[in-house]
Protein backbone atom coordinates (compact mmCIF):
# COMPACT_ATOMS: atom_id res chain seq x y z
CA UNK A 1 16.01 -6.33 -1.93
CA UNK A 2 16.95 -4.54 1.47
CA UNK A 3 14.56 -1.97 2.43
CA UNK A 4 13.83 0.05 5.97
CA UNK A 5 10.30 0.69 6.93
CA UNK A 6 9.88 4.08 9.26
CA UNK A 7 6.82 5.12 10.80
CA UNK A 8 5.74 5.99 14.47
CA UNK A 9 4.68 3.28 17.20
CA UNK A 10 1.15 1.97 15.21
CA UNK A 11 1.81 3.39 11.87
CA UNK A 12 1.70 -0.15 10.43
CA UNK A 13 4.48 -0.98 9.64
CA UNK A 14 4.81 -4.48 10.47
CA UNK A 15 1.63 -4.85 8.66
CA UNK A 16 3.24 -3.25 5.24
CA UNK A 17 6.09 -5.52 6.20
CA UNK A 18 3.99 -9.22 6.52
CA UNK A 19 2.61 -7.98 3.08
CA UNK A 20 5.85 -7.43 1.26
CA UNK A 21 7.52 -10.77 2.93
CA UNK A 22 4.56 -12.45 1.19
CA UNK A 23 5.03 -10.58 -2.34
CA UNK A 24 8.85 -10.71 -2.45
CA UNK A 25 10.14 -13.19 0.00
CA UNK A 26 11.74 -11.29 2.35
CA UNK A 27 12.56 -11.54 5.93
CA UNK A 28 10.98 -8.99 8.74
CA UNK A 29 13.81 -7.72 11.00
CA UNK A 30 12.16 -6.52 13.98
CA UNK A 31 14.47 -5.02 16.74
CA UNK A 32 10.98 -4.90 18.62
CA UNK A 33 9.65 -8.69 18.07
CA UNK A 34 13.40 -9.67 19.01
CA UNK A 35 13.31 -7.69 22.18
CA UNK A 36 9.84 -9.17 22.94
CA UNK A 37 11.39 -12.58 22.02
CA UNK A 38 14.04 -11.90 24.79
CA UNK A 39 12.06 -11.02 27.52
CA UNK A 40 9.65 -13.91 26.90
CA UNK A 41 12.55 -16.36 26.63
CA UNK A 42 13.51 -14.59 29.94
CA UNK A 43 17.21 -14.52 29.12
CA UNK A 44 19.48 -11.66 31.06
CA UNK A 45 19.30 -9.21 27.76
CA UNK A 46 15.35 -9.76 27.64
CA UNK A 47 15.11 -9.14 31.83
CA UNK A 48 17.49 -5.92 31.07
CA UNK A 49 14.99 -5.02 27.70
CA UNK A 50 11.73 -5.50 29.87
CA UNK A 51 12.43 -2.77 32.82
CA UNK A 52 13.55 -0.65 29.71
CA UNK A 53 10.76 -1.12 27.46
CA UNK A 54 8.08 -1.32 29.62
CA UNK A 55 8.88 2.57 30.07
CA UNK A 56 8.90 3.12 26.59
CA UNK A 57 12.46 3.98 26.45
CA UNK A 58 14.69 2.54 24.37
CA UNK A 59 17.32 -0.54 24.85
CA UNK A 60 20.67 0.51 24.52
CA UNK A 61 22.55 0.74 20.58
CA UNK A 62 25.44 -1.98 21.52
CA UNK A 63 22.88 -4.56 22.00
CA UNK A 64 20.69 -3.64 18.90
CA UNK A 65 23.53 -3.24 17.08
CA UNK A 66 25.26 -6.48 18.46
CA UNK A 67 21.53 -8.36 17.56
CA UNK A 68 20.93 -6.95 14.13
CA UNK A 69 24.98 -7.98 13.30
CA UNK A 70 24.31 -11.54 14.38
CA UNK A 71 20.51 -11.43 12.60
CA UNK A 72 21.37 -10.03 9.20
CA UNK A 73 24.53 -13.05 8.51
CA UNK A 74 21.26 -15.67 9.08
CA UNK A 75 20.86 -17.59 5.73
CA UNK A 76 17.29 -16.83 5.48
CA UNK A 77 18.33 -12.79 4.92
CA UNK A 78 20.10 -13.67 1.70
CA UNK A 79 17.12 -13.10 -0.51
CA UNK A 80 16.93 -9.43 1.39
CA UNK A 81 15.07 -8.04 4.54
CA UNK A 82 13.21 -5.27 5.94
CA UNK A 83 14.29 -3.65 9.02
CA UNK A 84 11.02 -2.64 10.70
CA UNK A 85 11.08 0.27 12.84
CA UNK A 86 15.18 0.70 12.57
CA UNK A 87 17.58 2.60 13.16
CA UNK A 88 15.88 4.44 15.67
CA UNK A 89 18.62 6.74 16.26
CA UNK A 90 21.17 8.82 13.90
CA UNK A 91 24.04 6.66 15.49
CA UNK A 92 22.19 3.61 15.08
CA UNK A 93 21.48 5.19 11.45
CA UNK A 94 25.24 5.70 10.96
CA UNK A 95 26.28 2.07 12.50
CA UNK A 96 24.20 0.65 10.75
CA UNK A 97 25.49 1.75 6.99
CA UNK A 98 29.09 0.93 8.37
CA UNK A 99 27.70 -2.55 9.05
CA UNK A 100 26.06 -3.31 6.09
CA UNK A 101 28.80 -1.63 3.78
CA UNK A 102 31.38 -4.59 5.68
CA UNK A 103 28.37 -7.14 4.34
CA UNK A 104 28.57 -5.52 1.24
CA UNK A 105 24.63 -4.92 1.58
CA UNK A 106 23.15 -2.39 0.18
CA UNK A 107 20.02 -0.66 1.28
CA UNK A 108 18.40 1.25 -1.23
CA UNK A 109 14.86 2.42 -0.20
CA UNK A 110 13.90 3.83 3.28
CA UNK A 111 10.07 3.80 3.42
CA UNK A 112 8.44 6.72 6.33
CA UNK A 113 4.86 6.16 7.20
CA UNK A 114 3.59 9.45 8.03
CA UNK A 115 0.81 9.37 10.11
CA UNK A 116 -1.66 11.46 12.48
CA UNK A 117 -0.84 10.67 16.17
CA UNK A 118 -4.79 11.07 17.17
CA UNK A 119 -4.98 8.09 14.25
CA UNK A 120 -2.20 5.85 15.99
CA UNK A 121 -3.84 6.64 19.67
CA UNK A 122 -7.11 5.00 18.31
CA UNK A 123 -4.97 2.61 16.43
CA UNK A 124 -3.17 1.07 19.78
CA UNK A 125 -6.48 1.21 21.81
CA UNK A 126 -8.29 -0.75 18.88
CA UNK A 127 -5.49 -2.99 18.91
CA UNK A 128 -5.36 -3.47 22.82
CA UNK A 129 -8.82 -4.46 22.57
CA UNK A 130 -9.06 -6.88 19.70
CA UNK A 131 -6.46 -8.90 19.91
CA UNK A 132 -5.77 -11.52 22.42
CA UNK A 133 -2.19 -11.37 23.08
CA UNK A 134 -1.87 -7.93 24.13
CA UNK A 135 1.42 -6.58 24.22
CA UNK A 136 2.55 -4.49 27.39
CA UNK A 137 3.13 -1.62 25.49
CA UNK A 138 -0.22 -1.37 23.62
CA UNK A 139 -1.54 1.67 25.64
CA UNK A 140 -2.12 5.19 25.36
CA UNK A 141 0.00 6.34 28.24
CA UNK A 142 3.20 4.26 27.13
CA UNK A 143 2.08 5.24 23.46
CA UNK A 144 2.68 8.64 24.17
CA UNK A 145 5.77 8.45 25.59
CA UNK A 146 7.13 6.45 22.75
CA UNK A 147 5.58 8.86 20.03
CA UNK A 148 7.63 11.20 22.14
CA UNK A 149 10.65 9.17 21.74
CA UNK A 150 10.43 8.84 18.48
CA UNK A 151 9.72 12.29 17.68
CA UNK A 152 13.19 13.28 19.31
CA UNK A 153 15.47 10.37 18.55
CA UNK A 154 13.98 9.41 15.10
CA UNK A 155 13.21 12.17 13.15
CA UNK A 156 17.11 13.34 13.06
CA UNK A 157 17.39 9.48 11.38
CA UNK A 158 14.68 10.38 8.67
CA UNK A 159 16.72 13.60 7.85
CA UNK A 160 19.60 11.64 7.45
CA UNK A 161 18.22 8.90 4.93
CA UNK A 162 16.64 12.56 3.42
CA UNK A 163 19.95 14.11 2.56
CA UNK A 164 21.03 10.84 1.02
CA UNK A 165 18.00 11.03 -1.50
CA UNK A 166 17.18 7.43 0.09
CA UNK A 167 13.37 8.61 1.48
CA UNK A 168 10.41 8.33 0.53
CA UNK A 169 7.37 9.24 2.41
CA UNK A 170 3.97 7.86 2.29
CA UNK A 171 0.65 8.93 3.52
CA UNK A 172 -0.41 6.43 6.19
CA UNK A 173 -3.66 7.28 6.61
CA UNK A 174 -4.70 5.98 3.54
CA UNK A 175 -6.18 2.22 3.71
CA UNK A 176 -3.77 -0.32 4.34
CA UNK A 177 -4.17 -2.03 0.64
CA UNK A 178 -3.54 1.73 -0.84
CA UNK A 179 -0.09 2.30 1.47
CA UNK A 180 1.06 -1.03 0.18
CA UNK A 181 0.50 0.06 -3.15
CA UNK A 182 2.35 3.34 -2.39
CA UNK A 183 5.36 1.54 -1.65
CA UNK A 184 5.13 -1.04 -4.71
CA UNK A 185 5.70 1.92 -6.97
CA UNK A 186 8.46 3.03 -4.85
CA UNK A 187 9.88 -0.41 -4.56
C-alpha cells in the first residue's frame, strides 16, 4: 500500500502517518524529516536546505526528486510507504508519477487534510511550546509564510490528484483518533 498524505504545515499529518506505519507497516517518507536530517548531519545539501528552509521556502525539485528516487528503491519501502507532505508542486506531482510508473509503483489514494489556518497557528505555537526539540520552523511568522507557500504551489497538486479521481479529503479538525478513522474507510 502506497499512499500520499496532503495537508498544510500542522495539519497532522505525520501524526496520521506514525498511526498508519503502526496499523499497516509502512514506511513514512518525509521530504521534511530528510531535509532536517541533512542539515543536522551538516552535509553540503543540508547547509544549502537550511538557508532555504529556514525562510520557509522550498528546496529545489532536482534534489527532492533525486532523494525520494534513491529513498523509495530502500528495502524497507517494499511493503509500501506514505509520502508525507509530497509532491509539493504540480511538477514534483508529475515527476513523481513518471518515477514511480519506471518502479512499477502504484499510488492509489492521495489523502488532503483540510484544515482551518487559525487551528494550525495555535497548533505550531502549542507545539513550539511543549515539546523539547523545537524545530526552527515551528513559529507563527515562518508558519505563515509556508501556509502561503503551500497555498500557491500546492493546491494546483491537489487539483491534479482531483482530476485523476485519486483524492479524498478529510476534515482535520476533527480529533485526531476520528481523522484516522476517516482515512481507514478510505484506505
Amino acid at each position: 500500500m502506497n499512499l500520499i498524505l496532503f495537508g498544510p504545515p500542522g495539519a497532522g499529518k505525520g501524526t496520521q502517518a506514525k498511526m498508519l506505519i503502526d496499523k499497516f507497516d509502512l514506511v513514512q517518507i518525509s521530504t521534511g524529516d530528510m531535509l532536517r536530517d541533512e542539515v543536522n548531519s551538516q552535509s553540503e545539501l543540508g547547509k544549502s536546505a537550511k538557508s532555504i528552509m529556514d525562510r520557509g521556502d522550498l528546496v529545489s525539485d532536482d534534489i527532492i526528486m533525486a532523494m525520494i528516487e534513491k529513498r523509495i528503491q530502500m528495502t524497507d519501502c517494499n511493503n509500501g510507504f506514505i509520502l508525507d507532505g509530497f509532491p509539493r508542486t504540480l511538477k514534483q506531482a508529475v515527476e513523481l508519477d513518471q518515477l514511480l510508473d519506471n518502479f512499477k509503483i502504484n499510488i492509489k489514494n492521495v489523502i488532503e487534510i483540510v484544515v482551518d489556518e487559525n487551528l494550525l497557528l495555535e497548533r505550531i505555537n502549542k507545539r513550539s511550546t511543549e515539546n523539547k526539540n523545537i524545530r526552527n520552523d515551528d513559529n507563527s511568522v515562518i508558519l505563515k509564510n509556508r501556509i502561503k507557500v503551500y497555498k500557491k504551489d500546492t493546491m494546483p497538486v491537489i487539483e491534479y490528484y482531483r482530476n485523476l479521481n485519486k483524492l479524498n479529503a478529510i476534515d482535520g479538525m476533527q480529533s485526531i483518533e476520528k481523522v484516522f478513522q476517516e482515512i481507514l474507510k478510505i484506505l
